[in-house]
N, C-alpha and C. Protein backbone atom coordinates (compact mmCIF):
# COMPACT_ATOMS: atom_id res chain seq x y z
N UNK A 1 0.85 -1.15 0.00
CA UNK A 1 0.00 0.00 0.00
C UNK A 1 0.91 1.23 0.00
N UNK A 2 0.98 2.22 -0.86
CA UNK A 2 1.65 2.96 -1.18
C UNK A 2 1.38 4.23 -0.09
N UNK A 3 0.77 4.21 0.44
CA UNK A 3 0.18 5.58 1.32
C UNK A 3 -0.54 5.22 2.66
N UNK A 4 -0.12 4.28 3.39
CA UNK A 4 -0.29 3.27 4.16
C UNK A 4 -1.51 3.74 5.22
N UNK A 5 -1.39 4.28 6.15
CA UNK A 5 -2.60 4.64 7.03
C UNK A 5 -1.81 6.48 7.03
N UNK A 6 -3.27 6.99 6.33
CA UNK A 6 -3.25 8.39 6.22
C UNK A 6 -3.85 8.91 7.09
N UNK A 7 -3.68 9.99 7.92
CA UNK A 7 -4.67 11.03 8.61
C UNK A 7 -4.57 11.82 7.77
N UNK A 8 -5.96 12.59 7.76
CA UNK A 8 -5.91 14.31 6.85
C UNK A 8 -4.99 14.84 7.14
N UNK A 9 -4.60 15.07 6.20
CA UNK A 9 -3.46 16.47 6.77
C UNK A 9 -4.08 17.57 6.62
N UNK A 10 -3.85 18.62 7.53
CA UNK A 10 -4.77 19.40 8.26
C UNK A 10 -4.64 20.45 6.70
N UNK A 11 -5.60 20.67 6.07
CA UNK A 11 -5.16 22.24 5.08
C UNK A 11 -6.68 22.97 5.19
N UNK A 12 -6.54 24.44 5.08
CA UNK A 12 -7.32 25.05 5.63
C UNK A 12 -7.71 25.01 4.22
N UNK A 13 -9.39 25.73 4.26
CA UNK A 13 -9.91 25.97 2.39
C UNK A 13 -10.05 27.37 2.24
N UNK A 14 -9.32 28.03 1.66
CA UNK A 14 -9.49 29.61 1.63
C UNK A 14 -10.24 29.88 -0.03
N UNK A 15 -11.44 29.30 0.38
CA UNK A 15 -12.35 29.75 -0.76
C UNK A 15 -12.48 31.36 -0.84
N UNK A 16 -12.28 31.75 0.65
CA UNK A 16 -12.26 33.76 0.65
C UNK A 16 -11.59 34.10 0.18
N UNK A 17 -10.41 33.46 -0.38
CA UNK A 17 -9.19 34.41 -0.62
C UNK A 17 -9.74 35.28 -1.89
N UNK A 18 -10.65 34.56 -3.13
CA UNK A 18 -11.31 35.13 -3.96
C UNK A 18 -12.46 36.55 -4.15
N UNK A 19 -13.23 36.14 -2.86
CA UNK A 19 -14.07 37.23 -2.41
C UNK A 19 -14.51 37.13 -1.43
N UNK A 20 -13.67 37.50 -0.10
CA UNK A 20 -13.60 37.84 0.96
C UNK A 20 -12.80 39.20 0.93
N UNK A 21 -13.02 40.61 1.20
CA UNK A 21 -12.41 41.30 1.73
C UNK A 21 -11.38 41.23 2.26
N UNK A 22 -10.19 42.00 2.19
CA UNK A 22 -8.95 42.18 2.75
C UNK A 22 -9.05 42.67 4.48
N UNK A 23 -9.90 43.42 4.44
CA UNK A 23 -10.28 44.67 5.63
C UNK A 23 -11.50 43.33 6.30
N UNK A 24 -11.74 42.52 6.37
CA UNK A 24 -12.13 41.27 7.20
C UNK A 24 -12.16 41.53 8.45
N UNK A 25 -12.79 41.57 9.70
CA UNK A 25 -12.17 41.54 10.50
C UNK A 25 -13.14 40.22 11.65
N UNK A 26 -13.68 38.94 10.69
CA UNK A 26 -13.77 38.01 11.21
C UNK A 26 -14.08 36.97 9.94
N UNK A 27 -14.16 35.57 10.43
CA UNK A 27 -14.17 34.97 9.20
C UNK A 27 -14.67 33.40 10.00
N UNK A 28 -16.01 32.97 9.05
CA UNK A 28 -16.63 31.58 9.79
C UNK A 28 -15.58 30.60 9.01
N UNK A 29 -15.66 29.32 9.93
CA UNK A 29 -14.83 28.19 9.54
C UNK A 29 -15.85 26.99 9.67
N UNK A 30 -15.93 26.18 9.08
CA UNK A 30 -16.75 24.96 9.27
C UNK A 30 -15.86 23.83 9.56
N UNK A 31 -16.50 22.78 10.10
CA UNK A 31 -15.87 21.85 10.46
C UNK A 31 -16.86 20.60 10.73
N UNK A 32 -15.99 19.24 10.67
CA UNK A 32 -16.46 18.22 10.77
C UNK A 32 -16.15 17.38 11.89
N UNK A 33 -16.58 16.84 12.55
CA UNK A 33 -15.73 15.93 13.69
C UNK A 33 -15.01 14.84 12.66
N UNK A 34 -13.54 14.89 13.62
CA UNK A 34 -12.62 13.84 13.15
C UNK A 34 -11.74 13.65 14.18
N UNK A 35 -12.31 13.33 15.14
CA UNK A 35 -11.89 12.99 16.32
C UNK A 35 -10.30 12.17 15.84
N UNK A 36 -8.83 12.25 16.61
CA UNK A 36 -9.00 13.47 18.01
C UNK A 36 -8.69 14.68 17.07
N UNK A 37 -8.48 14.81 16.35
CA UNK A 37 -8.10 16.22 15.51
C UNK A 37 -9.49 17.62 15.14
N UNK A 38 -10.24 16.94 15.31
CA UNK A 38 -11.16 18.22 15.24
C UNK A 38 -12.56 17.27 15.76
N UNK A 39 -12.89 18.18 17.26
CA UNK A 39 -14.24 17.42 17.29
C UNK A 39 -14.92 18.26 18.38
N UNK A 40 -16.19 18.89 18.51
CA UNK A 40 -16.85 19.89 19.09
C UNK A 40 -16.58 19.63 20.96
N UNK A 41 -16.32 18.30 21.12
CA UNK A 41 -16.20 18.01 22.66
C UNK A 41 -14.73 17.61 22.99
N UNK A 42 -14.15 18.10 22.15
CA UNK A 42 -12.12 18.39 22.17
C UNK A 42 -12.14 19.77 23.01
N UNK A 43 -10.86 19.86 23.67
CA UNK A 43 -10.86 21.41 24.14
C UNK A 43 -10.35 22.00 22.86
N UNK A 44 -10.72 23.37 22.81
CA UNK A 44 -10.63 24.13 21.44
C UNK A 44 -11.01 23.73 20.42
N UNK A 45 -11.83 22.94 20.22
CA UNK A 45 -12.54 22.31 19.24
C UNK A 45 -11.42 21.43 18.02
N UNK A 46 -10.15 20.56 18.97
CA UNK A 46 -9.34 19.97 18.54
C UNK A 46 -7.85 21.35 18.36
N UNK A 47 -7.05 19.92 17.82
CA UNK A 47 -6.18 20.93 17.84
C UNK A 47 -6.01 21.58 16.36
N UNK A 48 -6.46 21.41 15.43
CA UNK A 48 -5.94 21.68 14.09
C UNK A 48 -7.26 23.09 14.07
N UNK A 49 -8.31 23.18 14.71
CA UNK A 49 -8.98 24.08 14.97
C UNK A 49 -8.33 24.91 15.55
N UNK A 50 -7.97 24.62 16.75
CA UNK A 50 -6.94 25.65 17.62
C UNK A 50 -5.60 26.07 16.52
N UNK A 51 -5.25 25.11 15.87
CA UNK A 51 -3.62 25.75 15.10
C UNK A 51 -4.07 27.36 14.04
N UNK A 52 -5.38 26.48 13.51
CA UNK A 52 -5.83 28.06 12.70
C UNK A 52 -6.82 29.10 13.83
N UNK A 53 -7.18 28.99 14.70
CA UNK A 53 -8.04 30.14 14.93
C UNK A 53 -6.48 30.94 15.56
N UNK A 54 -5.48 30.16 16.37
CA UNK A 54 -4.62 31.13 17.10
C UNK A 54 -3.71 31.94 15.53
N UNK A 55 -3.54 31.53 14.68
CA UNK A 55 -3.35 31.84 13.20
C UNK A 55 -3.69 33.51 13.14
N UNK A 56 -5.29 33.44 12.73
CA UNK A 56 -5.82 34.33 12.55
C UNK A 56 -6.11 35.25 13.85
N UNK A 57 -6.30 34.78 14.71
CA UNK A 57 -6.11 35.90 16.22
C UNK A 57 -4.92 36.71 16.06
N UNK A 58 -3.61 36.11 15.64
CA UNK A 58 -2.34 36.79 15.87
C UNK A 58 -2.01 37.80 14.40
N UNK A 59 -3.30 37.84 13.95
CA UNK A 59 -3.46 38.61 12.95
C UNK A 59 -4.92 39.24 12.52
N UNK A 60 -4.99 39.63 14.03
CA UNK A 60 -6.41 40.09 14.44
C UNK A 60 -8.01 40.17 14.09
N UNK A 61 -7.77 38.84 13.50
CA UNK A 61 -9.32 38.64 12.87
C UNK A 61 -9.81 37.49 13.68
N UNK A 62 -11.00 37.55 14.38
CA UNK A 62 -11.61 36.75 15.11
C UNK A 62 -12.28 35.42 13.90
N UNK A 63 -12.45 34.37 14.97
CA UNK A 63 -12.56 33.37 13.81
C UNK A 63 -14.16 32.77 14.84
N UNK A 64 -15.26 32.61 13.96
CA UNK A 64 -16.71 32.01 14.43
C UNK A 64 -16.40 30.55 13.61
N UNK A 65 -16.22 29.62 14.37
CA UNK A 65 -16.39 27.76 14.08
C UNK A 65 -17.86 27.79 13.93
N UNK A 66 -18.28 26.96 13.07
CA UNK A 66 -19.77 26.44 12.81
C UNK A 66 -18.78 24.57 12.36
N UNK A 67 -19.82 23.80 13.30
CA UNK A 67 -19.93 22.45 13.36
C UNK A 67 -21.37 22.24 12.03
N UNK A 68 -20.39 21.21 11.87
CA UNK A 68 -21.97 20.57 10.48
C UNK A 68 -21.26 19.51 9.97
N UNK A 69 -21.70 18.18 9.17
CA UNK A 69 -21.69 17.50 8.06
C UNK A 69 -20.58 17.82 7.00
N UNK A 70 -19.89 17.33 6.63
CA UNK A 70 -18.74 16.89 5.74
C UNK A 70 -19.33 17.51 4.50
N UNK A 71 -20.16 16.95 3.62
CA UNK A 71 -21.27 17.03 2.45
C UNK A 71 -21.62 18.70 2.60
N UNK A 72 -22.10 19.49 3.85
CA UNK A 72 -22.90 20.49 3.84
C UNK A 72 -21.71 21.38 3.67
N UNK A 73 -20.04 20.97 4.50
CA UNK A 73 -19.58 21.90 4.52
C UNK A 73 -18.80 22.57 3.40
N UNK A 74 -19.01 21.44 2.59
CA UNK A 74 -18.42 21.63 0.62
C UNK A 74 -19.75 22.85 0.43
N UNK A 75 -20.63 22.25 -0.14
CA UNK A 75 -21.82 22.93 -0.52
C UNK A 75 -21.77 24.01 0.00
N UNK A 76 -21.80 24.51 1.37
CA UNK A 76 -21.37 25.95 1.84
C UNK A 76 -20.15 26.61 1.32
N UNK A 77 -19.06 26.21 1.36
CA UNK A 77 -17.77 26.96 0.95
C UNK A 77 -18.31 27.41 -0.59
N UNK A 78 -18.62 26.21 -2.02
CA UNK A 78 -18.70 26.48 -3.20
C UNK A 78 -19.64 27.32 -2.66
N UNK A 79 -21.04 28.22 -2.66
CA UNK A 79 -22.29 28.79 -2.21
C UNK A 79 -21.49 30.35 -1.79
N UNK A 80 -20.62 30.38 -1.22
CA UNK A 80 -19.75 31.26 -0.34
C UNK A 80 -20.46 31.66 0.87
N UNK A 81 -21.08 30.62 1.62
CA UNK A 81 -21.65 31.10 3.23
C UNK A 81 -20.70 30.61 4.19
N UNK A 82 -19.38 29.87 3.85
CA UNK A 82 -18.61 30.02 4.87
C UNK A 82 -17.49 30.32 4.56
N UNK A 83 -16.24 30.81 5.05
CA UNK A 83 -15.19 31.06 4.77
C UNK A 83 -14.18 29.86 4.48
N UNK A 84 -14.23 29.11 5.08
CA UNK A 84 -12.78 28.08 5.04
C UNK A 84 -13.59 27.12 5.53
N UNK A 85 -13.01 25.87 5.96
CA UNK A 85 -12.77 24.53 6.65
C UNK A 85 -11.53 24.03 6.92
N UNK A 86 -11.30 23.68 7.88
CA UNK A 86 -10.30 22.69 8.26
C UNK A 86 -9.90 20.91 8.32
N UNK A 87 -9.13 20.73 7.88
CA UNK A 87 -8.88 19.32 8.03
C UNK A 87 -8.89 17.94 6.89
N UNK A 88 -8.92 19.19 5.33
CA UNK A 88 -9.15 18.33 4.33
C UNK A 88 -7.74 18.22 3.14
N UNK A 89 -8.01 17.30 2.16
CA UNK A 89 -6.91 17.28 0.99
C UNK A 89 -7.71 17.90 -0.44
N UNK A 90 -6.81 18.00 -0.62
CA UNK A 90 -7.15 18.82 -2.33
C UNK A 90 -7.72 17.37 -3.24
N UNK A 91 -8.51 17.86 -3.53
CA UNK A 91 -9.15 16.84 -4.82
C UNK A 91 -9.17 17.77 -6.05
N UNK A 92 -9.21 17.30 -7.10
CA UNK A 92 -9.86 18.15 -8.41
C UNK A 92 -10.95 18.59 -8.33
N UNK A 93 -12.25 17.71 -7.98
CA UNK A 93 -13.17 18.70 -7.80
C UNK A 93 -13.60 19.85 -6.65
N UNK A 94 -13.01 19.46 -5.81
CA UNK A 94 -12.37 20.99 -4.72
C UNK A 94 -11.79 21.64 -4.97
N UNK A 95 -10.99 22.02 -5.76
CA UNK A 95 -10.13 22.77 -6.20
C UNK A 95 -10.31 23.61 -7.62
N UNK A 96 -12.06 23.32 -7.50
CA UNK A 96 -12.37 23.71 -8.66
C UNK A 96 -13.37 24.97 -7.98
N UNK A 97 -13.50 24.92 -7.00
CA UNK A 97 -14.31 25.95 -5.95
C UNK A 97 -13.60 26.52 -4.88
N UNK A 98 -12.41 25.77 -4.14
CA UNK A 98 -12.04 26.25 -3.19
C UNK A 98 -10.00 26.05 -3.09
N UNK A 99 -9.40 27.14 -2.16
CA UNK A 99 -7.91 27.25 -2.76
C UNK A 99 -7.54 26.29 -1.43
N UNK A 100 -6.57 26.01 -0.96
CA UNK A 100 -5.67 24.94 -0.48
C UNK A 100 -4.51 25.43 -0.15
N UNK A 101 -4.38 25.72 1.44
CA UNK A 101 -3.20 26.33 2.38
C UNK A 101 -2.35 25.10 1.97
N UNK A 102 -1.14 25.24 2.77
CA UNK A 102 0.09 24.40 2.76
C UNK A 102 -0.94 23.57 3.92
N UNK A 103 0.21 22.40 4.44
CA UNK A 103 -0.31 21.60 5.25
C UNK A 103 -0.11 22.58 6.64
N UNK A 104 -1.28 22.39 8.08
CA UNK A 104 -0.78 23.12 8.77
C UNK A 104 -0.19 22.39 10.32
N UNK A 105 -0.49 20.80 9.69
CA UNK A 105 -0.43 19.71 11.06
C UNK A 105 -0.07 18.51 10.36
N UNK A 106 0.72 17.64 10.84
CA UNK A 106 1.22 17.08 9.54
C UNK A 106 1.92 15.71 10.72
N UNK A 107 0.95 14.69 11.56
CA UNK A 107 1.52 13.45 12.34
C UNK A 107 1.97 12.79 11.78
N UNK A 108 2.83 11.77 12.60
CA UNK A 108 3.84 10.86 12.04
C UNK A 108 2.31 9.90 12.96
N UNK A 109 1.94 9.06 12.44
CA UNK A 109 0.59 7.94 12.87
C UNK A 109 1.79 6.76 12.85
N UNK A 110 2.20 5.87 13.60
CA UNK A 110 3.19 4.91 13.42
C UNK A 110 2.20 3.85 13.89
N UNK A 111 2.37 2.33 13.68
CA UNK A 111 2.09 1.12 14.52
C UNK A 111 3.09 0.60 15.38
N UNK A 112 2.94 0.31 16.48
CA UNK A 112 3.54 0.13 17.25
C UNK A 112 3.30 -1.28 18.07
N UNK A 113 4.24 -1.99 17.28
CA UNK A 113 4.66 -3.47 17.68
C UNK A 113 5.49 -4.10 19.02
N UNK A 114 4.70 -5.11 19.75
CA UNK A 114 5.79 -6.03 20.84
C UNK A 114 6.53 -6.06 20.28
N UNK A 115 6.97 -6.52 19.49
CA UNK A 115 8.41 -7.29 18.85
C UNK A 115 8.49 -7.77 17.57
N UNK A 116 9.94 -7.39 17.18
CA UNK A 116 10.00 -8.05 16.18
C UNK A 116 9.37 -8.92 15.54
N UNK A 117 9.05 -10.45 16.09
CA UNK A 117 8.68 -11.27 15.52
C UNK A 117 7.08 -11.11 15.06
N UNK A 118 6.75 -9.90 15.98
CA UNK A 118 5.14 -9.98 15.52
C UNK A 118 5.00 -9.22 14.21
N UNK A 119 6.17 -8.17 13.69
CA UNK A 119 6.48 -7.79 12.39
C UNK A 119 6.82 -9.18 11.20
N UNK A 120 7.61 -9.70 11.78
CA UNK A 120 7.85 -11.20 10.82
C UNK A 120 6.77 -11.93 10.35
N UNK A 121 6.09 -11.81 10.97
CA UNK A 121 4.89 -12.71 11.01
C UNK A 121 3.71 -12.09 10.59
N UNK A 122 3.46 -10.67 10.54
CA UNK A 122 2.55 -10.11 9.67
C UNK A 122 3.25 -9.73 8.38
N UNK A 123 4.30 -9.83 7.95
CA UNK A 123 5.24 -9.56 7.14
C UNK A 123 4.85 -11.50 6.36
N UNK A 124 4.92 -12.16 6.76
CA UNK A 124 4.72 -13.64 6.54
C UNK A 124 3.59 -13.87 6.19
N UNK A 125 2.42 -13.53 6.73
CA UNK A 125 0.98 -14.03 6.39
C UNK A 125 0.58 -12.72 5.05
N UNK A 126 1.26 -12.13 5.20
CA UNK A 126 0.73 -11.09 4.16
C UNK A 126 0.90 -11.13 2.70
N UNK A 127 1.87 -12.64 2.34
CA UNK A 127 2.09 -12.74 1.02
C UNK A 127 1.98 -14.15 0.99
């Protein structure tokens, strides 16, 4: 498997960057639970929530989170009723509505084995 166990890597959607105002001085974000990385009963509403709202605080624009559905929160960004989202990858057809920060959270997810031999041996049954 070429891309073995992925987490999102965290990229914000700056569908505003198009038509959102410069002179902004707040901006909604939507979001999906994806526990532990973004989920309404996380403190700060996860951390990849927290990495962008302290973002935009330190560049004095207050940031309003709206929680919703995965599906609704596309349909909103293309629509332009929300500003961004957190926590997704670029597809072609996203990227046909909305722009794509660098990555802003980026885990090393490892498995973590007793021992050797229990690597040998899933290494063994696997072919």
């Amino acid at each position: 498997m070429k891309n073995q166990i992925l987490i999102f890597i965290g990229l914000l959607t700056f569908s505003w960057l198009f038509s959102y105002s410069v002179q902004a001085q707040s901006i909604t974000i939507a979001y999906s639970e994806y526990k532990p990385f973004i989920s309404q009963s996380l403190p700060n509403k996860g951390v990849l929530n927290h990495i962008v709202k302290r973002a935009f605080e330190l560049e004095g624009i207050d940031v309003q989170f709206k929680a919703m559905s995965s599906s609704k929160t596309f349909k909103l960004i293309e629509a332009g009723k929300v500003d961004a989202s957190v926590g997704w990858t670029p597809t072609t057809d996203r990227e046909k509505y909305a722009t794509f920060s660098s990555p802003i959270y980026s885990p090393k997810v490892v498995l973590t084995l007793r021992s050797l031999l229990v690597l040998a041996l899933m290494r063994f049954l696997s072919h």
